[in-house]
Protein backbone atom coordinates (compact mmCIF):
# COMPACT_ATOMS: atom_id res chain seq x y z
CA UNK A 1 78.19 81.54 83.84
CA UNK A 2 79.73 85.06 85.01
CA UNK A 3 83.45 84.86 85.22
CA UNK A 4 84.84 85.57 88.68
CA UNK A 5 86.41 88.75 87.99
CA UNK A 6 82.68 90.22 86.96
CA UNK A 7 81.10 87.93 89.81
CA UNK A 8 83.45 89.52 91.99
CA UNK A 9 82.78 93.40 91.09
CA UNK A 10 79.25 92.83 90.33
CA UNK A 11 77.36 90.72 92.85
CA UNK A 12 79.92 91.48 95.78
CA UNK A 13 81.90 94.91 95.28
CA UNK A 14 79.28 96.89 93.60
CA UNK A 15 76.38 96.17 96.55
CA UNK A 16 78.80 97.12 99.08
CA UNK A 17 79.54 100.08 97.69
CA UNK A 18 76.02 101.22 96.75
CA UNK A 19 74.84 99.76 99.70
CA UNK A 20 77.08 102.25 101.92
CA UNK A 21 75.27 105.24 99.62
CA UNK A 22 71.74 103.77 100.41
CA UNK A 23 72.35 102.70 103.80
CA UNK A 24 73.88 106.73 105.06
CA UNK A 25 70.83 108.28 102.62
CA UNK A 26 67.84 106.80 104.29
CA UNK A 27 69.46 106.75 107.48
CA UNK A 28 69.80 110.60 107.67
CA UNK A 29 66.47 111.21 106.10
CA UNK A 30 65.00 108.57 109.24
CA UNK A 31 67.78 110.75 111.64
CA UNK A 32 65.81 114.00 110.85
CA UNK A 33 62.07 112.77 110.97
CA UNK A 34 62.14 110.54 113.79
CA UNK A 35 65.97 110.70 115.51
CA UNK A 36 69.29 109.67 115.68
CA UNK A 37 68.69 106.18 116.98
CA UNK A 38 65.98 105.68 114.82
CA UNK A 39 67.81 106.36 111.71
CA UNK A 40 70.79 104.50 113.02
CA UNK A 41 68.48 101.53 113.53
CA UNK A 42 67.77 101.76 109.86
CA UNK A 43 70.93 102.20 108.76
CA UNK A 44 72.17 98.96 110.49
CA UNK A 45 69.50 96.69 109.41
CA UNK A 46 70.28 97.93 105.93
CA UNK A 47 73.75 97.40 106.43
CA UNK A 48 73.44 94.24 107.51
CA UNK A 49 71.23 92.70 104.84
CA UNK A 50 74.03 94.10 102.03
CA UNK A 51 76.62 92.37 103.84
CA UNK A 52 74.29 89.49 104.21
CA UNK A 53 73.44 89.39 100.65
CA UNK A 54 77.17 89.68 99.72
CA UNK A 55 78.02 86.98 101.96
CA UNK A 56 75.63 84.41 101.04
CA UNK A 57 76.69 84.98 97.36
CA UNK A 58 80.29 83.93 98.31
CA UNK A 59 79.16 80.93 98.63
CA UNK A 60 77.50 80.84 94.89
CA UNK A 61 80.85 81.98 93.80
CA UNK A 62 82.12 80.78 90.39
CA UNK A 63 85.16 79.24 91.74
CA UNK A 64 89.23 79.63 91.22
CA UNK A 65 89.28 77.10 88.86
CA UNK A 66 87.85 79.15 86.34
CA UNK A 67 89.83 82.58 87.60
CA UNK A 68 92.89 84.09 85.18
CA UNK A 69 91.62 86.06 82.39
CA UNK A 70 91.01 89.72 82.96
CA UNK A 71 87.94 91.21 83.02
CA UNK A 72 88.00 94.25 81.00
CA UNK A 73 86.23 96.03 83.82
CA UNK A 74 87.94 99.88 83.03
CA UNK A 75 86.92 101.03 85.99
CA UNK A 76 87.55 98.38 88.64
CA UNK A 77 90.54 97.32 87.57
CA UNK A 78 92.14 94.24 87.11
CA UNK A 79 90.00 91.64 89.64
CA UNK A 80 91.33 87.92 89.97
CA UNK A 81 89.72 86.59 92.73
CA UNK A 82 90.89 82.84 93.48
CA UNK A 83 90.63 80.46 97.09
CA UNK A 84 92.65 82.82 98.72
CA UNK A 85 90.27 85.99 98.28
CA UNK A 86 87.46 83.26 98.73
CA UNK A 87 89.20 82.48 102.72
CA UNK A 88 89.55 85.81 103.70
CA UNK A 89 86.16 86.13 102.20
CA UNK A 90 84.78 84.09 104.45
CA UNK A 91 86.57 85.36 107.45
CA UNK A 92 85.69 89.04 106.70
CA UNK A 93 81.75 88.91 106.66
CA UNK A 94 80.84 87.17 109.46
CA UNK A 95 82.93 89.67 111.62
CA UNK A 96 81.20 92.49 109.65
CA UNK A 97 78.05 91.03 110.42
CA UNK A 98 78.27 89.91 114.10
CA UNK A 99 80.01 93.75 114.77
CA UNK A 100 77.14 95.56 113.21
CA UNK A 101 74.28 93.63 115.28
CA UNK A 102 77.14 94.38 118.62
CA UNK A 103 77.08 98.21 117.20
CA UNK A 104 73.35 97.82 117.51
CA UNK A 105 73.79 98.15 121.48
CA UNK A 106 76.84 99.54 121.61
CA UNK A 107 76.76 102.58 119.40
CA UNK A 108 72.90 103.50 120.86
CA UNK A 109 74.05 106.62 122.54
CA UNK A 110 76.10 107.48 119.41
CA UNK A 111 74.79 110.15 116.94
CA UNK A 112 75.52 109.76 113.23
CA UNK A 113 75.49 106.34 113.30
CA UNK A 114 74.11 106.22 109.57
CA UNK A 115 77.49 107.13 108.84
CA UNK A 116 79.21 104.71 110.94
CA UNK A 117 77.15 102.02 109.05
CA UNK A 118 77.91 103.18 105.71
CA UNK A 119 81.75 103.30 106.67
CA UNK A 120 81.44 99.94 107.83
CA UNK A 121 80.21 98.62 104.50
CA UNK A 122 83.07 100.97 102.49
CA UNK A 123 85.53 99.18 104.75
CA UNK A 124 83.76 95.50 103.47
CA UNK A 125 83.84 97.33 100.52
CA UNK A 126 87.82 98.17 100.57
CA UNK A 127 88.90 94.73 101.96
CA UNK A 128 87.14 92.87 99.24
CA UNK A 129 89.09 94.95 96.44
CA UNK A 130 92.14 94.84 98.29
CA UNK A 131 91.72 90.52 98.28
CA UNK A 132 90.33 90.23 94.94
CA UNK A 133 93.18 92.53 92.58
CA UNK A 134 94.90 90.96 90.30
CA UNK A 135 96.72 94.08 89.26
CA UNK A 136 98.95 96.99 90.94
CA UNK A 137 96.81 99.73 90.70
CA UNK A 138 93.82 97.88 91.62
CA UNK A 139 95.39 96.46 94.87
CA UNK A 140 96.91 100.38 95.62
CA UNK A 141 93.17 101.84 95.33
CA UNK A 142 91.10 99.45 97.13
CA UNK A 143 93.77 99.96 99.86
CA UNK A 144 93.65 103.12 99.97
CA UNK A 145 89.64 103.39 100.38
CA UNK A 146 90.07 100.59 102.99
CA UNK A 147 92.23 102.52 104.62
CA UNK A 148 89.93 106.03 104.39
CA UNK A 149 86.82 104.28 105.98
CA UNK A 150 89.23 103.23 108.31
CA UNK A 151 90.54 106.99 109.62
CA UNK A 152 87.16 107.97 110.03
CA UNK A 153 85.98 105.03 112.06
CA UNK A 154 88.91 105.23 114.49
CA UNK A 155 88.00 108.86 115.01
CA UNK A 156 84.11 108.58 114.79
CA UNK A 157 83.38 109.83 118.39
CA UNK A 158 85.13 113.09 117.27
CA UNK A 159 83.79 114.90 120.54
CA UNK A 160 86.78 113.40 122.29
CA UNK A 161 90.23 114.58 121.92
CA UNK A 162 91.47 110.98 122.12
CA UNK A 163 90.03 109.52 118.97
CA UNK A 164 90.78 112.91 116.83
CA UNK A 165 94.28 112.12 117.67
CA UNK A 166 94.58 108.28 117.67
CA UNK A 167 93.02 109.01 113.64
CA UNK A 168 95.39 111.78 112.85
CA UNK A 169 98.44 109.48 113.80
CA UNK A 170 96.82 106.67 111.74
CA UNK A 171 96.42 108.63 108.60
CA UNK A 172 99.94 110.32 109.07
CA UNK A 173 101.43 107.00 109.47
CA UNK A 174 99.32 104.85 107.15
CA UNK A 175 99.94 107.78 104.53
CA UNK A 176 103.82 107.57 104.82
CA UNK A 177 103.04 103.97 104.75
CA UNK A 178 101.65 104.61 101.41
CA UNK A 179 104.07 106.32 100.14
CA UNK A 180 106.81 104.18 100.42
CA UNK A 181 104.68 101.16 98.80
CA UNK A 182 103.92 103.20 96.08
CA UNK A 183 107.68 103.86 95.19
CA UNK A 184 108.09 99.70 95.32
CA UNK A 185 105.21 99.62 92.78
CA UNK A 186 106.58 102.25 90.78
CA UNK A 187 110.09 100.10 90.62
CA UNK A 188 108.01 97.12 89.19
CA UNK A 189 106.25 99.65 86.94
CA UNK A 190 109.27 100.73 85.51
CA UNK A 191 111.44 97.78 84.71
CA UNK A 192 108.32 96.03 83.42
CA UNK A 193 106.40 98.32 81.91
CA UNK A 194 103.09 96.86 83.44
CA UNK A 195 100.39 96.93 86.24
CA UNK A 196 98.90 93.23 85.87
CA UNK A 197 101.58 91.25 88.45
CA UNK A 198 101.32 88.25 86.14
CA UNK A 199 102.79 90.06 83.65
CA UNK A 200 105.44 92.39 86.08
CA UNK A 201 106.35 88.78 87.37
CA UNK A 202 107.41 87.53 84.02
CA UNK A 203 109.43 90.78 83.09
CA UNK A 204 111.32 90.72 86.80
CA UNK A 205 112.32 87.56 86.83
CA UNK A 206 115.56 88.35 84.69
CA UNK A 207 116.63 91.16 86.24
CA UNK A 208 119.54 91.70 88.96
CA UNK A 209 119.14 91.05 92.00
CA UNK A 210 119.68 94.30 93.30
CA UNK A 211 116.38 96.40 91.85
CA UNK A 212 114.33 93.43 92.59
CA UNK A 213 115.17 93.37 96.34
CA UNK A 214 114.67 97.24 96.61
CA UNK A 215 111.18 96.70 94.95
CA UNK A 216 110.36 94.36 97.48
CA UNK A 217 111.98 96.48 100.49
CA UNK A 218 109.75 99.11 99.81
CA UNK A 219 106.18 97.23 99.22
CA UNK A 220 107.53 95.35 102.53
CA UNK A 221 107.85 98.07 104.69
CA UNK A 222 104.66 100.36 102.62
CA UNK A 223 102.32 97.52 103.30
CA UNK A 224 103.97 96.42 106.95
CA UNK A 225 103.08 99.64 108.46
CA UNK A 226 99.04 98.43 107.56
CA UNK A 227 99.84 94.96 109.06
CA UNK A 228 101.27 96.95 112.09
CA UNK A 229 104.89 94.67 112.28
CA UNK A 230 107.31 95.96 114.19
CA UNK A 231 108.95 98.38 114.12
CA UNK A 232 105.94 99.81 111.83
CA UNK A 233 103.42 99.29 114.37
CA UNK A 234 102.94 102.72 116.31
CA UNK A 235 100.09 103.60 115.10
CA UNK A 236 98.10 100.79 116.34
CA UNK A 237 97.35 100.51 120.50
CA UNK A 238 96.61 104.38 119.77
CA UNK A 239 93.82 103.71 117.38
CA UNK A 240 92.60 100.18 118.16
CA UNK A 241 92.59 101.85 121.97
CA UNK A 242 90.43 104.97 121.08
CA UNK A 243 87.90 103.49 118.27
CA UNK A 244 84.50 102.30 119.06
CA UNK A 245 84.38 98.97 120.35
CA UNK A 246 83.24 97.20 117.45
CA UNK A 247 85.56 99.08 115.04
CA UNK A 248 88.68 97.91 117.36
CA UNK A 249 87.50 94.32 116.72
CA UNK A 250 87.62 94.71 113.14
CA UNK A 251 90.63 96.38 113.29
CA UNK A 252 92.32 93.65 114.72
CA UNK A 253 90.41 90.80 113.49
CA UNK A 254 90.61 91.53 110.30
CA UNK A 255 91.92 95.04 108.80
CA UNK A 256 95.38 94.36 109.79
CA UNK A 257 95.58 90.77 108.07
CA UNK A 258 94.38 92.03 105.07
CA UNK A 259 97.65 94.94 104.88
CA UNK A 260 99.47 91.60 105.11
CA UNK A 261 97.42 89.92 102.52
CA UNK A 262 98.04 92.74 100.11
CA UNK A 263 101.49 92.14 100.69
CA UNK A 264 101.08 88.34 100.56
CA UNK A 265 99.72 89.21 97.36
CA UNK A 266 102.02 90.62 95.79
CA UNK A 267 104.84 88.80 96.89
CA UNK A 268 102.78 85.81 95.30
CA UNK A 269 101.62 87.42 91.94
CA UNK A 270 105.30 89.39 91.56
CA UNK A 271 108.21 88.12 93.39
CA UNK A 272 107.34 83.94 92.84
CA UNK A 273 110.97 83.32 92.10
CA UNK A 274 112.38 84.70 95.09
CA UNK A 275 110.86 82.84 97.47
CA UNK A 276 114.01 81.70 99.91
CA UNK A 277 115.00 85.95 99.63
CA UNK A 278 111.33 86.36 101.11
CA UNK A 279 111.11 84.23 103.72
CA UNK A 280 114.37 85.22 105.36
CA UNK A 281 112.74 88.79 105.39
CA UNK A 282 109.27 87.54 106.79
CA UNK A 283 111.30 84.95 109.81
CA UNK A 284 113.13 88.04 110.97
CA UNK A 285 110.26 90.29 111.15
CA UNK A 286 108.26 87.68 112.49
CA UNK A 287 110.71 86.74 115.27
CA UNK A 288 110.65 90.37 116.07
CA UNK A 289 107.67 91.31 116.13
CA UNK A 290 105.86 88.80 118.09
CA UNK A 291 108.84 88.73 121.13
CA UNK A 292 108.51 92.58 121.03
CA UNK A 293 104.29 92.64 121.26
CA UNK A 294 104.54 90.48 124.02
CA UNK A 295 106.53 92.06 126.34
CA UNK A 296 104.51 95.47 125.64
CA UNK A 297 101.14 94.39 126.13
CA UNK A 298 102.73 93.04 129.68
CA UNK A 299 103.54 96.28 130.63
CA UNK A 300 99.72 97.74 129.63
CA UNK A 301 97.50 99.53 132.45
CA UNK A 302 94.64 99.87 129.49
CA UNK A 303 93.16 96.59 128.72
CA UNK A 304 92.52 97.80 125.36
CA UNK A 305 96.08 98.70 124.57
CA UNK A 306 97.25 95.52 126.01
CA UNK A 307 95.25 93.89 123.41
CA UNK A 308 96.03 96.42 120.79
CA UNK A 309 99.51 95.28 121.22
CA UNK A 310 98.88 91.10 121.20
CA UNK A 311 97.26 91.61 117.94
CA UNK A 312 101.05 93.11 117.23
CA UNK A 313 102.14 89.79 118.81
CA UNK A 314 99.63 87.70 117.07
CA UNK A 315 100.49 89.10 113.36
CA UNK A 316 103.83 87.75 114.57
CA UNK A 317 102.67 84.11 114.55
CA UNK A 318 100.51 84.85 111.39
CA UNK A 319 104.12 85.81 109.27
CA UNK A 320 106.17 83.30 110.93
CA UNK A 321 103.74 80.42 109.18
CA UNK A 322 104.00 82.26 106.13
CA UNK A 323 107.65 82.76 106.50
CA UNK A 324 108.67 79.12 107.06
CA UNK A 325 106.40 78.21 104.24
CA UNK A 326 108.09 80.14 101.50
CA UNK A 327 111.99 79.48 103.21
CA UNK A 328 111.25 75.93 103.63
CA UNK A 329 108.72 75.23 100.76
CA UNK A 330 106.25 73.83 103.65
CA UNK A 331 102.58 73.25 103.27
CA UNK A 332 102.08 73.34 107.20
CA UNK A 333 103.53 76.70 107.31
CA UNK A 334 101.03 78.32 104.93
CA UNK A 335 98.07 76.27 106.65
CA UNK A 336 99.42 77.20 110.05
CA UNK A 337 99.74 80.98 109.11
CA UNK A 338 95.96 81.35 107.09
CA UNK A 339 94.32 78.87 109.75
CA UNK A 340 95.93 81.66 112.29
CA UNK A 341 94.03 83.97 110.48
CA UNK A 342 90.84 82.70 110.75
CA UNK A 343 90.68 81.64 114.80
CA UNK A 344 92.74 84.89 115.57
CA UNK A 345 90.10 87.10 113.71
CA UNK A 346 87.28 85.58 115.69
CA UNK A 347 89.08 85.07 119.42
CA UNK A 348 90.46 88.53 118.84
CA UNK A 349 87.49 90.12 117.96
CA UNK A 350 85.66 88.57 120.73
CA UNK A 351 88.54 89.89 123.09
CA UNK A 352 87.45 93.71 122.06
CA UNK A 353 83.68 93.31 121.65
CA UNK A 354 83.54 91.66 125.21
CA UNK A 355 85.94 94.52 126.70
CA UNK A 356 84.07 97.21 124.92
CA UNK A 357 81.18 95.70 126.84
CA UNK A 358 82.86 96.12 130.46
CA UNK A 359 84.20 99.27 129.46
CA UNK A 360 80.73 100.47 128.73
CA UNK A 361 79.15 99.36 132.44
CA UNK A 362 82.18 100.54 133.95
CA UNK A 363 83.36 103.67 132.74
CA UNK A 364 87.24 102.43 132.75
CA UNK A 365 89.91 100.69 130.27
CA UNK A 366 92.26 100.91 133.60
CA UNK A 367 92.70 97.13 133.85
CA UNK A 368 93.61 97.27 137.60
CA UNK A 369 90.22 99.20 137.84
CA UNK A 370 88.47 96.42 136.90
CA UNK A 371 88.30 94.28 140.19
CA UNK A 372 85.10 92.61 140.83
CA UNK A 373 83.37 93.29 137.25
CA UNK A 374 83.66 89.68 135.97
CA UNK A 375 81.47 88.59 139.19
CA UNK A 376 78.73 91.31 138.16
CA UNK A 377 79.32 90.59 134.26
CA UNK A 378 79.90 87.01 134.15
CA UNK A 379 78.47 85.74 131.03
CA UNK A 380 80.88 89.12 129.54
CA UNK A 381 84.31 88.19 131.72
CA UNK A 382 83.57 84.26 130.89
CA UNK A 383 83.62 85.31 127.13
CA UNK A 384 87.01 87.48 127.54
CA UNK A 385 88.21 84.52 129.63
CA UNK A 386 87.69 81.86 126.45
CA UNK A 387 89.04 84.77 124.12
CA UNK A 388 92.35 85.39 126.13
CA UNK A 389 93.13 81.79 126.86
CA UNK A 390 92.71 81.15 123.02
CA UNK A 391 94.80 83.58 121.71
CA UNK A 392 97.09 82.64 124.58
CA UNK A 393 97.34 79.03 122.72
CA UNK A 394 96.10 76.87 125.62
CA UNK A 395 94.78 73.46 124.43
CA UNK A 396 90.60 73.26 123.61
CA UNK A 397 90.57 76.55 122.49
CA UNK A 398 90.59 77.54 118.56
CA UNK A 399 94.34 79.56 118.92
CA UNK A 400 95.62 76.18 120.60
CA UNK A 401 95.18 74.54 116.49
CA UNK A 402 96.25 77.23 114.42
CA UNK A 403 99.57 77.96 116.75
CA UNK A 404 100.08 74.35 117.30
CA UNK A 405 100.22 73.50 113.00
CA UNK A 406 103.10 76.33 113.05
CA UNK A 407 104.67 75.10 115.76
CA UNK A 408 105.07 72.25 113.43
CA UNK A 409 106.02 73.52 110.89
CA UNK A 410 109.12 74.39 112.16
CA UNK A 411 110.22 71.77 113.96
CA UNK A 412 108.93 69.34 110.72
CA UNK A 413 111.44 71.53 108.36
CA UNK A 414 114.25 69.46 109.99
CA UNK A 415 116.80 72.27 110.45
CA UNK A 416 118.40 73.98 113.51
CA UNK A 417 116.58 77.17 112.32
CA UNK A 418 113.38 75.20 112.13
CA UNK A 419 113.74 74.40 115.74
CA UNK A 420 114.61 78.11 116.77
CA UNK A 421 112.06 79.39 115.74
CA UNK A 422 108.87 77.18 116.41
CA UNK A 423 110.80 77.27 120.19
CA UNK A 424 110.66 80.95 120.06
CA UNK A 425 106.97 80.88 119.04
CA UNK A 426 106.36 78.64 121.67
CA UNK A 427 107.96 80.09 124.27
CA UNK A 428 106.31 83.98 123.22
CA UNK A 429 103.21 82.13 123.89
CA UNK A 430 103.99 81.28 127.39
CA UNK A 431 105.57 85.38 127.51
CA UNK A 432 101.54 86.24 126.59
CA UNK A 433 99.82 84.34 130.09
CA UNK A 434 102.27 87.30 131.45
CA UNK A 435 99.12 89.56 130.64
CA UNK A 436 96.53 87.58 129.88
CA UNK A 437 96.12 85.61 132.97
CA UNK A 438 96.96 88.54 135.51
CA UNK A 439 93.82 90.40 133.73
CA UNK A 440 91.89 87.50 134.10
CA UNK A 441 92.37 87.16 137.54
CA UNK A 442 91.63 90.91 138.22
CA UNK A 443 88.10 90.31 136.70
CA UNK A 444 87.08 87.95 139.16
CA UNK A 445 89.13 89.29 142.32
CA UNK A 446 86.95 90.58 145.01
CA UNK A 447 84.55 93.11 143.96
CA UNK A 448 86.10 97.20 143.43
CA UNK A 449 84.44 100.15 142.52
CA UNK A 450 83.97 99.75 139.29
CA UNK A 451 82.07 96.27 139.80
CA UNK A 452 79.74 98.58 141.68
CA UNK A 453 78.79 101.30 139.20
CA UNK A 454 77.72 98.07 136.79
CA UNK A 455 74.20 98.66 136.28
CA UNK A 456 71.48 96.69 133.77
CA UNK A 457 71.32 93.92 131.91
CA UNK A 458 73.51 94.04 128.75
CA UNK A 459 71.67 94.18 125.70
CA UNK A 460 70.81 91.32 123.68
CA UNK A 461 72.39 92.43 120.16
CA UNK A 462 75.56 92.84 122.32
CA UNK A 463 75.17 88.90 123.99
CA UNK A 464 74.62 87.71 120.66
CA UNK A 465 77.55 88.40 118.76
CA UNK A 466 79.73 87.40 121.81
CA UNK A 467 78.08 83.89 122.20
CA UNK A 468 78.53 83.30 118.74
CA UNK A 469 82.40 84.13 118.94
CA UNK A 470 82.57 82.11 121.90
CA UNK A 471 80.93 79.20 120.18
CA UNK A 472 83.14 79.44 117.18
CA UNK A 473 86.49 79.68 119.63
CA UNK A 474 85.28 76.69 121.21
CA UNK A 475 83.90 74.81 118.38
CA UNK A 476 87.15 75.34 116.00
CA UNK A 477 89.50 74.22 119.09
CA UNK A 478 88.24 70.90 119.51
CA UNK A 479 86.86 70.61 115.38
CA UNK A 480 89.70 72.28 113.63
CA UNK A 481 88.42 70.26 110.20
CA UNK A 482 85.70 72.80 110.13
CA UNK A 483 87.45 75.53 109.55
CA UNK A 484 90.27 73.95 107.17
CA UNK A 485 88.58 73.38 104.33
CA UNK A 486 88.85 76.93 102.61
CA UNK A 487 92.63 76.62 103.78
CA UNK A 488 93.57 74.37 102.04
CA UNK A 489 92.00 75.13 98.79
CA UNK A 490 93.98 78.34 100.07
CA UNK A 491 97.24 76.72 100.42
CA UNK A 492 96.72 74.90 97.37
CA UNK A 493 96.60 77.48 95.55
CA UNK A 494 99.52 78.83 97.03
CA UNK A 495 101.52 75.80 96.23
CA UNK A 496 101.00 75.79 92.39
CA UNK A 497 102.03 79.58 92.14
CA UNK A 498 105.14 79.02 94.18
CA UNK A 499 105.59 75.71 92.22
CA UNK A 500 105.32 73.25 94.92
């Protein structure tokens, strides 16, 4: 049997990465002998059968038992891939998947979609490294090409001023981001000597307090400007605004989570000992950033800002979980946080891909624009309905579970802090009907102008990835056991690193 580190770069990293090379090749060769959409048609069925491929072979997947030794591969670096790399795994290619069949419809008045495609799959590509490294430089790189494919997918429809600038503030940002995480890794570098975190973890853990905490200062705030928490957010409603559609949804779905999993990662492979110092950090910036998303995405006009800025809110939830698991040593709070994951990813996603289908029909993100539309689109404003009231936390829906377990969580830990803050996620996730429900209730108000320039059926690869979210919204809400079971390998797996 393969080990999982050559599993891992063989059968899943090295497809996706050829598969990007293939899938832009024959797609501009198609582009030039029979047309853009006809090469982008190509390029997205190729696309999708890598990602496919890849995906079904998670499931063949050696397993984390059998994960620790290094693989020796030079040239990928140190990969050791375990339950947690298999969850967000799991998480990532089905939203690849269902966003290249939307992109299908959605991107058919695009040219260069080849490219698009091939991006998508570096971005696959990118998040896969990034949840699979076992070592420093390996998590750094696969970041970093994440985080390229990312740039130019924000600013793909470069004919528009908006985009060009929403991806020149993300790569300024993100790069300064980088910067200052690569300083923390050069701290644990230097006082250890190493790049494998098993081994900077064993070097660390006898040192003063004082370099330690600056080491993990600086990966916090290098790797919390990619998971967009406050105050390191700015970047975000400007680029999750301006990207296609389908890219938006992955952004928030999924791109952001894994900057915190890199960081999640680290703190886990590095800082194991210092797990009370670590959650203090993650509770404040938790707290913080999920009262402060709220109360911006009330004051949105754009419907995709507003949402830009509750996936700000929502990351909030995600690190509180995670936060009250290492301060308080509780189970429930890493099951609440990686469950949060999973239905956010899905509802979230769902949220932009059924937007990006109004905004197409209509013309306008102006939410107070949008009278009418969900009488005209209601399969489309139905959808956003399920996805807002989810994320929202209202009972039946798949947000409901995942917010309810940290809820828990803190009120389980026993302590007046424990109480403060599960009340304070609780009450942020009344704050969030403040938007949800008044854009709701513009959708099916009496019919504006924009509910008249609607026109057309919507296409079928757009439906189809939006019934499926809805399905697995609904589906997860009232059959939560169906989506724990990778958690809790996931949280197992936490617990015997952090010694619990």
């Amino acid at each position: 049997m393969q080990s999982p580190e050559l599993f891992w770069a063989m059968r899943i990293l090295l497809p996706l990465f050829l598969g990007a090379v293939v899938t832009y090749v024959i797609g501009k060769i198609i582009s030039r002998i029979k047309g853009d959409r006809a090469g982008g048609v190509v390029a997205a069925v190729i696309a999708l059968v890598v990602t496919v491929a890849a995906y079904i072979l998670c499931f063949t997947y050696p397993g984390a038992a059998s994960a620790g030794a290094e693989s020796g591969i030079a040239w990928l670096g140190s990969l050791k891939p375990d339950a947690l790399s298999l969850l967000m795994a799991k998480i990532m290619f089905p939203l690849v998947i269902l966003v290249a069949i939307y992109s299908l419809g959605y991107m058919k008045d695009d040219s260069g979609t080849d490219k698009y495609y091939a991006l998508m799959l570096i971005m696959a590509g990118g998040m896969m490294g990034v949840v699979g490294a076992g070592d420093i430089i390996s998590l750094y790189v696969f970041f970093e090409i994440l985080s390229i494919s990312s740039y130019c997918l924000v600013s793909f429809r470069k004919e528009s001023w908006e985009p060009i600038e929403a991806g020149f503030k993300y790569v300024i940002i993100n790069a300064l981001g980088s910067t200052v995480a690569i300083f923390g890794l050069s701290l644990l570098y230097i006082y250890s000597g190493s790049v494998s975190m098993a081994e900077i973890a064993a070097h660390i853990s006898g040192l003063p307090d004082l370099p330690v905490l600056a080491a993990l200062a600086l990966i916090t705030g290098g790797f919390g400007v990619k998971a967009a928490m406050v105050p390191l957010h700015s970047w975000l409603p400007d680029a999750h605004s301006a990207a296609p559609s389908g890219i938006s949804a992955l952004l928030s779905g999924i791109v952001i989570q894994v900057g915190f999993f890199a960081l999640l990662r680290l703190i886990l492979g590095v800082f194991p000992l210092q797990m009370q110092m670590v959650g203090t950090i993650l509770i404040i910036l938790a707290a913080v950033t999920t009262t402060y998303g709220n109360f911006i995405a009330i004051a949105q006009k754009d419907i995709k800002r507003m949402l830009a800025y509750s996936s700000v809110a929502q990351m909030g939830y995600i690190i509180l979980g995670f936060g009250v698991g290492f301060y308080f040593h509780s189970a429930d709070g890493f099951t609440g946080g990686l469950f949060h994951i999973e239905t956010h990813a899905f509802m979230k996603a769902l949220a932009f891909l059924s937007v990006g289908c109004i905004i197409e029909k209509t013309g306008t993100r102006r939410i107070a624009d949008l009278k009418g539309v969900g009488r005209v689109m209601p399969a489309t404003a139905v959808a956003f309905t399920i996805a807002a009231l989810g994320l929202a936390g209202i009972p039946a829906f798949s947000g409901f579970m995942s917010k309810l377990m940290i809820y828990k969580c803190g009120f389980q830990a026993g302590t007046a802090l424990g109480v403060v803050l599960s009340s304070i996620a609780i009450l942020n996730s009344i704050i969030s009907l403040g938007y949800y429900m008044p854009a709701i209730h513009t959708l099916f108000s009496p019919a504006g102008e924009a509910a008249a320039k609607v026109k057309g059926t919507v296409s079928p690869a757009i439906l189809l990835p939006i019934v499926i979210m809805v399905l697995i919204t609904l589906v997860l809400g009232w059959h939560p056991d169906l989506g724990l079971g990778p958690v809790n390998a996931a949280v197992l797996e936490i617990l015997n690193i952090i010694g619990g």
